[in-house]
PDB file of N, CA and C in Angstrom:
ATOM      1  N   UNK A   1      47.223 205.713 -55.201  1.00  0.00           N
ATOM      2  CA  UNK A   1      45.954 206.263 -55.627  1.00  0.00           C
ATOM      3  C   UNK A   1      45.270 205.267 -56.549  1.00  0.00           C
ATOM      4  N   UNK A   2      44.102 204.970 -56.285  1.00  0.00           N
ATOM      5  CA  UNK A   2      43.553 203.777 -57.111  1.00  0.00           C
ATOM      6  C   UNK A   2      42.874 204.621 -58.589  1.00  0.00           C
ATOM      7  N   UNK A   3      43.030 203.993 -59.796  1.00  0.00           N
ATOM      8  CA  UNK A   3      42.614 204.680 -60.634  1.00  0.00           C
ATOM      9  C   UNK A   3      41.048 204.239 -60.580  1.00  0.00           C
ATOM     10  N   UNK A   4      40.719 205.116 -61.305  1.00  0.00           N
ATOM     11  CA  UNK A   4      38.984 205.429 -61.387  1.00  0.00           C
ATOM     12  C   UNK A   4      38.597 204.740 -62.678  1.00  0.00           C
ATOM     13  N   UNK A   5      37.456 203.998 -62.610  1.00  0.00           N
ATOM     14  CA  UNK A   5      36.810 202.825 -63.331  1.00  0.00           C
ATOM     15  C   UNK A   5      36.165 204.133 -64.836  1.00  0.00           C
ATOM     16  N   UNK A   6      36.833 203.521 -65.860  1.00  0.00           N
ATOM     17  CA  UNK A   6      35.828 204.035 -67.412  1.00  0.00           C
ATOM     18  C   UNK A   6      34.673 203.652 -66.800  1.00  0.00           C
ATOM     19  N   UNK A   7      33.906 204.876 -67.637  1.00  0.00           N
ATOM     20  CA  UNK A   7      32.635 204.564 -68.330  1.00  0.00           C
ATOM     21  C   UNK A   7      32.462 204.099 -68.968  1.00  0.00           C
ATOM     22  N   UNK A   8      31.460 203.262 -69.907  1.00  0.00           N
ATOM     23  CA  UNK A   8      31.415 202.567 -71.105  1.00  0.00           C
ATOM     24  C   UNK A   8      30.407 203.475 -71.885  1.00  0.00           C
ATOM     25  N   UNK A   9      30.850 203.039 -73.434  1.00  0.00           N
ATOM     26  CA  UNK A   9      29.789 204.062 -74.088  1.00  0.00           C
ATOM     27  C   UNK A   9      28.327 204.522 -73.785  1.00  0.00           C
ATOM     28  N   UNK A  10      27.761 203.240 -73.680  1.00  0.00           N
ATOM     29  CA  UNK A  10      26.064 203.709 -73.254  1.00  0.00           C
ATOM     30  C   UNK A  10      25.834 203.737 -71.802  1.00  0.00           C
ATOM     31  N   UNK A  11      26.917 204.106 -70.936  1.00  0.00           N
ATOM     32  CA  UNK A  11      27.071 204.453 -69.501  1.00  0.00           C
ATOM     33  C   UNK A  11      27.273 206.067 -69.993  1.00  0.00           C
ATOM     34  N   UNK A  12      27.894 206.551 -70.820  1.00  0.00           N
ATOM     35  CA  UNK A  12      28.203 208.049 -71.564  1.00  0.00           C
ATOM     36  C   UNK A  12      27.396 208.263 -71.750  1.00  0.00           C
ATOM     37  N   UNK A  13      26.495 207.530 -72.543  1.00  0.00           N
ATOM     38  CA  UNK A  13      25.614 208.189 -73.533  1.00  0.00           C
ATOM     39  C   UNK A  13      24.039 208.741 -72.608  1.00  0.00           C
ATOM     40  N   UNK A  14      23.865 207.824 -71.359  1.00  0.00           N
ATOM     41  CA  UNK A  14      23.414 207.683 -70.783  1.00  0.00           C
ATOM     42  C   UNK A  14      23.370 209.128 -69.656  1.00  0.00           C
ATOM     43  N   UNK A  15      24.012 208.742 -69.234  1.00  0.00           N
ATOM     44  CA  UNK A  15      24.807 210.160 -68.545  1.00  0.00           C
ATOM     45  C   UNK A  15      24.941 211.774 -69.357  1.00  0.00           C
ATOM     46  N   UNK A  16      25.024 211.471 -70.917  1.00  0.00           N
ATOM     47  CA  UNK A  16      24.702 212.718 -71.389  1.00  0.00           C
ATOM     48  C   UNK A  16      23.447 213.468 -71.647  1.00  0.00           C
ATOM     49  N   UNK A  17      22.698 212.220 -72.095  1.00  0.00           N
ATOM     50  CA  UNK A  17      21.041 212.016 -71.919  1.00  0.00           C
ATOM     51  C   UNK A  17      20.557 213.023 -70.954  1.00  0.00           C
ATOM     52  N   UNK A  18      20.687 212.607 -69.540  1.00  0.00           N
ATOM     53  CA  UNK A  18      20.178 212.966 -68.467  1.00  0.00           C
ATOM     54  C   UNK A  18      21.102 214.708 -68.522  1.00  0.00           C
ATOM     55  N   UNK A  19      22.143 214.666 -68.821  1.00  0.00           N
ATOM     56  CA  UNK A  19      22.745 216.585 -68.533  1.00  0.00           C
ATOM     57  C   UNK A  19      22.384 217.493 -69.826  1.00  0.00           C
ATOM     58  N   UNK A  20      21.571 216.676 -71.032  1.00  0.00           N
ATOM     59  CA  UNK A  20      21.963 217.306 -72.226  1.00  0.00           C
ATOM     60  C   UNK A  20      20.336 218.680 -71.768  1.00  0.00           C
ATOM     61  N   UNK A  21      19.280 218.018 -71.780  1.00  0.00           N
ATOM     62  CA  UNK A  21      18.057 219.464 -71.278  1.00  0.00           C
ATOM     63  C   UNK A  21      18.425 220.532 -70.104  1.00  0.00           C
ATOM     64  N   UNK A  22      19.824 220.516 -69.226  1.00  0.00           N
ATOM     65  CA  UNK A  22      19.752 221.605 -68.370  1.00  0.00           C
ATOM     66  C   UNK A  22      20.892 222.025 -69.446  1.00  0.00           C
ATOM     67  N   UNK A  23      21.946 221.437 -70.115  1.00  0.00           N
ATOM     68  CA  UNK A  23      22.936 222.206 -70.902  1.00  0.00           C
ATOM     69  C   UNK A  23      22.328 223.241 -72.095  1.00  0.00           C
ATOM     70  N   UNK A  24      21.334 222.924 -72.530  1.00  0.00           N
ATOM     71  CA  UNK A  24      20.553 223.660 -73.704  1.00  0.00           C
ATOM     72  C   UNK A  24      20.146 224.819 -73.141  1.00  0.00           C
ATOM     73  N   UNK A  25      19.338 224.474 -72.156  1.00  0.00           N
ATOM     74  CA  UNK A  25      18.938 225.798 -71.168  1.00  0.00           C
ATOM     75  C   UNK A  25      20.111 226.546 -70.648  1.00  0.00           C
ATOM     76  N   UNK A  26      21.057 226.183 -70.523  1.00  0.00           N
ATOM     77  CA  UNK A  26      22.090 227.288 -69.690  1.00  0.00           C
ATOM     78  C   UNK A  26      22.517 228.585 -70.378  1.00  0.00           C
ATOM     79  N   UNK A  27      23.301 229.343 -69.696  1.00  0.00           N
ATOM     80  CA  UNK A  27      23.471 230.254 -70.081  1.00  0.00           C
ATOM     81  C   UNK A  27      25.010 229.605 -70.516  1.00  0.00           C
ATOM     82  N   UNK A  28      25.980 230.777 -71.529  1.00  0.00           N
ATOM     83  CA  UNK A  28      27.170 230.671 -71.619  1.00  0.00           C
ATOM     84  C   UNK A  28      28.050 230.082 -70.773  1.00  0.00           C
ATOM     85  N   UNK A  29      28.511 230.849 -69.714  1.00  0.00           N
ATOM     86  CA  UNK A  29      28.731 230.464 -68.303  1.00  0.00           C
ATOM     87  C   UNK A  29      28.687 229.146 -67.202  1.00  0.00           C
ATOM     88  N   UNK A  30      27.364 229.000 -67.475  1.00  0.00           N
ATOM     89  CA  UNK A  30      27.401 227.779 -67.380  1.00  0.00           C
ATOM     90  C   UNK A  30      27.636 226.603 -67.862  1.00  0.00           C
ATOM     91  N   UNK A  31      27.433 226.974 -69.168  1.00  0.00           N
ATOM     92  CA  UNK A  31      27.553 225.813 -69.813  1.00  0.00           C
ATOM     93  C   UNK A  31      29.060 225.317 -69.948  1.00  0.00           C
ATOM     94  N   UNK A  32      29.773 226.392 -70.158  1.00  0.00           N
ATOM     95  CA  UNK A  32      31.335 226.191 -69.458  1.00  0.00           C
ATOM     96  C   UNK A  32      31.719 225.421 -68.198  1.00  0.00           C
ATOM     97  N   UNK A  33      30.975 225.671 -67.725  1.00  0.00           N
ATOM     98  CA  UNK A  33      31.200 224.779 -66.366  1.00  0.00           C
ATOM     99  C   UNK A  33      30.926 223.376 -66.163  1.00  0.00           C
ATOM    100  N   UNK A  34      29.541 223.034 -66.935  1.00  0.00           N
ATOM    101  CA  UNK A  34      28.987 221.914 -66.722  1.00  0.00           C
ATOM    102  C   UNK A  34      30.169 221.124 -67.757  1.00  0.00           C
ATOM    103  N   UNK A  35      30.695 221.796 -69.439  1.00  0.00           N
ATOM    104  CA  UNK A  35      31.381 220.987 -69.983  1.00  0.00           C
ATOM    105  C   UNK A  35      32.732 220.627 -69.244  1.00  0.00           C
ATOM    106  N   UNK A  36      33.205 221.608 -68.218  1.00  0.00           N
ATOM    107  CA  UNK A  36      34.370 220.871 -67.427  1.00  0.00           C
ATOM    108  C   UNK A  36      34.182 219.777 -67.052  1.00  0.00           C
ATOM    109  N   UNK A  37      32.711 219.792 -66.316  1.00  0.00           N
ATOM    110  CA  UNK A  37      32.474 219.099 -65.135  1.00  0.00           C
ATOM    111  C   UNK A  37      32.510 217.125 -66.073  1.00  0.00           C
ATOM    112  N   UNK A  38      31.549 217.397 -67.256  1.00  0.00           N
ATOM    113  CA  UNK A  38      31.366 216.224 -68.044  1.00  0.00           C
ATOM    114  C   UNK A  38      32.387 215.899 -68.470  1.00  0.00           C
ATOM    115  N   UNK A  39      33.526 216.573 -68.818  1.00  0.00           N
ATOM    116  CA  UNK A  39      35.165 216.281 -69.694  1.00  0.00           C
ATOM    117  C   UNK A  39      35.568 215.266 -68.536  1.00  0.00           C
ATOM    118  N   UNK A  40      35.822 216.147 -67.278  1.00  0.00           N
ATOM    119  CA  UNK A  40      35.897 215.330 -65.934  1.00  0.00           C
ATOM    120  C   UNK A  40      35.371 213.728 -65.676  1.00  0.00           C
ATOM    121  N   UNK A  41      33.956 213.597 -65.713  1.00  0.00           N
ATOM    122  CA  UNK A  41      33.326 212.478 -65.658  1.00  0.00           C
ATOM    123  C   UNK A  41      33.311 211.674 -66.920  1.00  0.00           C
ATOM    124  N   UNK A  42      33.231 211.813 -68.208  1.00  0.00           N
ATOM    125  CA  UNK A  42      33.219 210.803 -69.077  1.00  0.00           C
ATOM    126  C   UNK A  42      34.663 210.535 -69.922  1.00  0.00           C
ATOM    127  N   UNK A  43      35.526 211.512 -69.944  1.00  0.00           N
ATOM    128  CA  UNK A  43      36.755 211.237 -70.520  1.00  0.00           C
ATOM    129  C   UNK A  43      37.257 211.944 -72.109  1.00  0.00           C
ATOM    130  N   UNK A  44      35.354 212.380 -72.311  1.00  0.00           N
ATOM    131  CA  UNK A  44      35.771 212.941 -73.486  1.00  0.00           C
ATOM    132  C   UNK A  44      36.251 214.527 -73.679  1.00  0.00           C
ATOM    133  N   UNK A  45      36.755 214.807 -75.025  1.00  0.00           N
ATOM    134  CA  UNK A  45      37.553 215.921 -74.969  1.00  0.00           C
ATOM    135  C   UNK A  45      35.520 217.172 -75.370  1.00  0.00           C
ATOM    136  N   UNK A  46      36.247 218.552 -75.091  1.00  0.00           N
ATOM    137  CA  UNK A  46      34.628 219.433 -75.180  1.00  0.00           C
ATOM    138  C   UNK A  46      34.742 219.460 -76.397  1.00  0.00           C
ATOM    139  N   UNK A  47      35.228 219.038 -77.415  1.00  0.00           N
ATOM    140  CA  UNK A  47      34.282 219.670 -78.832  1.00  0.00           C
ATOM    141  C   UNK A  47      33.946 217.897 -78.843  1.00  0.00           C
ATOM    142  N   UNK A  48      33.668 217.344 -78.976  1.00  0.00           N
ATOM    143  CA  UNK A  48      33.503 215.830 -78.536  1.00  0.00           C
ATOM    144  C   UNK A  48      31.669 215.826 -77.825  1.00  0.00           C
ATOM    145  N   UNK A  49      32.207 216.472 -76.543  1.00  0.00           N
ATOM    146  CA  UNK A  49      30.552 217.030 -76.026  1.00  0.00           C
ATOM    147  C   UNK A  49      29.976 217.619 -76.496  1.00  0.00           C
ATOM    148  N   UNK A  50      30.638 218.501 -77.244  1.00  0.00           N
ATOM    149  CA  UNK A  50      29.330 220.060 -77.344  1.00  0.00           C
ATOM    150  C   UNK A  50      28.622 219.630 -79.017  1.00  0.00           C
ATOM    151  N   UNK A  51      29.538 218.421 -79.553  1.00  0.00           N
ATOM    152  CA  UNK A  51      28.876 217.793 -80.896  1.00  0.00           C
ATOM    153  C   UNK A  51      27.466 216.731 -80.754  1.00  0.00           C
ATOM    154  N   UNK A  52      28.050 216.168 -78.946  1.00  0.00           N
ATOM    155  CA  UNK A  52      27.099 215.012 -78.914  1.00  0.00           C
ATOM    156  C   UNK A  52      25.789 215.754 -78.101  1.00  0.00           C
ATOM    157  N   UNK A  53      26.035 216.604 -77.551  1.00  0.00           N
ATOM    158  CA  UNK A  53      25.098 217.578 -76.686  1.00  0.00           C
ATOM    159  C   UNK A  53      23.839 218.296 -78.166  1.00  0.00           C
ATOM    160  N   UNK A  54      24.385 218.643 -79.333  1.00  0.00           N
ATOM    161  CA  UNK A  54      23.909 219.442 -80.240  1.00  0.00           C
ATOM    162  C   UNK A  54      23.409 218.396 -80.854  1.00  0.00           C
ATOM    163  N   UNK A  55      23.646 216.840 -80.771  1.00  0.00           N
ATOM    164  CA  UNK A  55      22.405 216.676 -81.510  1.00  0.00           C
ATOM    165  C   UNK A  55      21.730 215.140 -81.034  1.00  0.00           C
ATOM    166  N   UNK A  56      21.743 214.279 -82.093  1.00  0.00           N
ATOM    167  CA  UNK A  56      20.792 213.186 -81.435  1.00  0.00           C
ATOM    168  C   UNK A  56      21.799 212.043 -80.182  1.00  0.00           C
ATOM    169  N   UNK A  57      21.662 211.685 -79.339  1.00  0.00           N
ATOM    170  CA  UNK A  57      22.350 210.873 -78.755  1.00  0.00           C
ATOM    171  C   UNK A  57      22.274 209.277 -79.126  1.00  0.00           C
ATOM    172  N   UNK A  58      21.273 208.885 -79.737  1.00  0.00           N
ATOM    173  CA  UNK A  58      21.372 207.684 -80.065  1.00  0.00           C
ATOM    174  C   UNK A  58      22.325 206.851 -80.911  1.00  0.00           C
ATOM    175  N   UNK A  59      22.466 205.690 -80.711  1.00  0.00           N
ATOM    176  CA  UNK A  59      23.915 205.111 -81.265  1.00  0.00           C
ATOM    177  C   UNK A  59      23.333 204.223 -82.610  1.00  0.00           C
ATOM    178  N   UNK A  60      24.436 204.767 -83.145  1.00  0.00           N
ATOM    179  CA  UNK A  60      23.914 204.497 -84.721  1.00  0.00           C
ATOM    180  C   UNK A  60      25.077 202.913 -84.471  1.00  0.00           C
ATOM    181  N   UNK A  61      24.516 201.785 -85.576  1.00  0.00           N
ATOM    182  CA  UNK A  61      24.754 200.858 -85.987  1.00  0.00           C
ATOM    183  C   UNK A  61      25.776 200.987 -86.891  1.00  0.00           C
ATOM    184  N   UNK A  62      26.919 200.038 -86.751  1.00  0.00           N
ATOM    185  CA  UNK A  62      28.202 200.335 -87.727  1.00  0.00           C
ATOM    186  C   UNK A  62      27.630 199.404 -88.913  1.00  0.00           C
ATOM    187  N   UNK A  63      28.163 200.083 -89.628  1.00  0.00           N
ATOM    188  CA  UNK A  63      27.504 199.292 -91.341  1.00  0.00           C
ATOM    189  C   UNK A  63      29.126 198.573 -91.758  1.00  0.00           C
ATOM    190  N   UNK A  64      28.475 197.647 -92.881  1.00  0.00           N
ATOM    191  CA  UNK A  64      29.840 196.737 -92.952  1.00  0.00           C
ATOM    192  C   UNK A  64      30.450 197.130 -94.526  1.00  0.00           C
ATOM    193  N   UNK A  65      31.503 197.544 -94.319  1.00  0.00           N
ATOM    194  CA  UNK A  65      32.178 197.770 -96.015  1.00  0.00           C
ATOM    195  C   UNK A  65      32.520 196.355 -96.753  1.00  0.00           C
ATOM    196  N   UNK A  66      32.012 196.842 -98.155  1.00  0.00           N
ATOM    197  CA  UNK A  66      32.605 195.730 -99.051  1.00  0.00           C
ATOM    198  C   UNK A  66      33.931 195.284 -99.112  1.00  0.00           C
ATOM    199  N   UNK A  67      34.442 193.991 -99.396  1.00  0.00           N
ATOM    200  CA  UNK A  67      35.950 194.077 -99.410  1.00  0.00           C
ATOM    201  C   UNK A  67      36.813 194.552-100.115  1.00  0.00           C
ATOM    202  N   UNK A  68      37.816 195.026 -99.954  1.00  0.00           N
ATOM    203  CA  UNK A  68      38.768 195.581-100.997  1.00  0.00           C
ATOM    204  C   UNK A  68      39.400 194.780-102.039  1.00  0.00           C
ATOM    205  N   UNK A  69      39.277 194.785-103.318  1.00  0.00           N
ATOM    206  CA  UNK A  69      39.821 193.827-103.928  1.00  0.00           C
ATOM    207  C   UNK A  69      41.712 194.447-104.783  1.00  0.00           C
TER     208      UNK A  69
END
């Protein structure tokens, strides 16, 4: 069985983009379903989705810490 190629983050992020306006609209029910369906396709776990679904999708910039002395 050949394994199945990752996504990369802004291949995710991308992909959540486009499912996140019918997930808002759904009902309960569905929305259960669709988070299978996304756990399925991107790899991540549902409280993972239902955090990145609830709010902004854009990717924040890692900031650099001072050194430890």
């Amino acid at each position: 069985m050949a394994r199945e190629k990752k996504l990369t983050i802004d291949e995710r992020r991308e992909y959540l983009k486009a499912v996140q306006k019918r997930y808002v609209g759904a009902s309960k029910a569905e929305r259960g379903r669709m988070l299978d369906d996304m756990e399925a396709i991107t790899g991540l776990h549902r409280k993972s989705l239902i955090r990145l679904l609830a709010g902004d999708l854009k990717r924040k910039p890692r900031t650099r810490r001072g050194k430890r002395s």
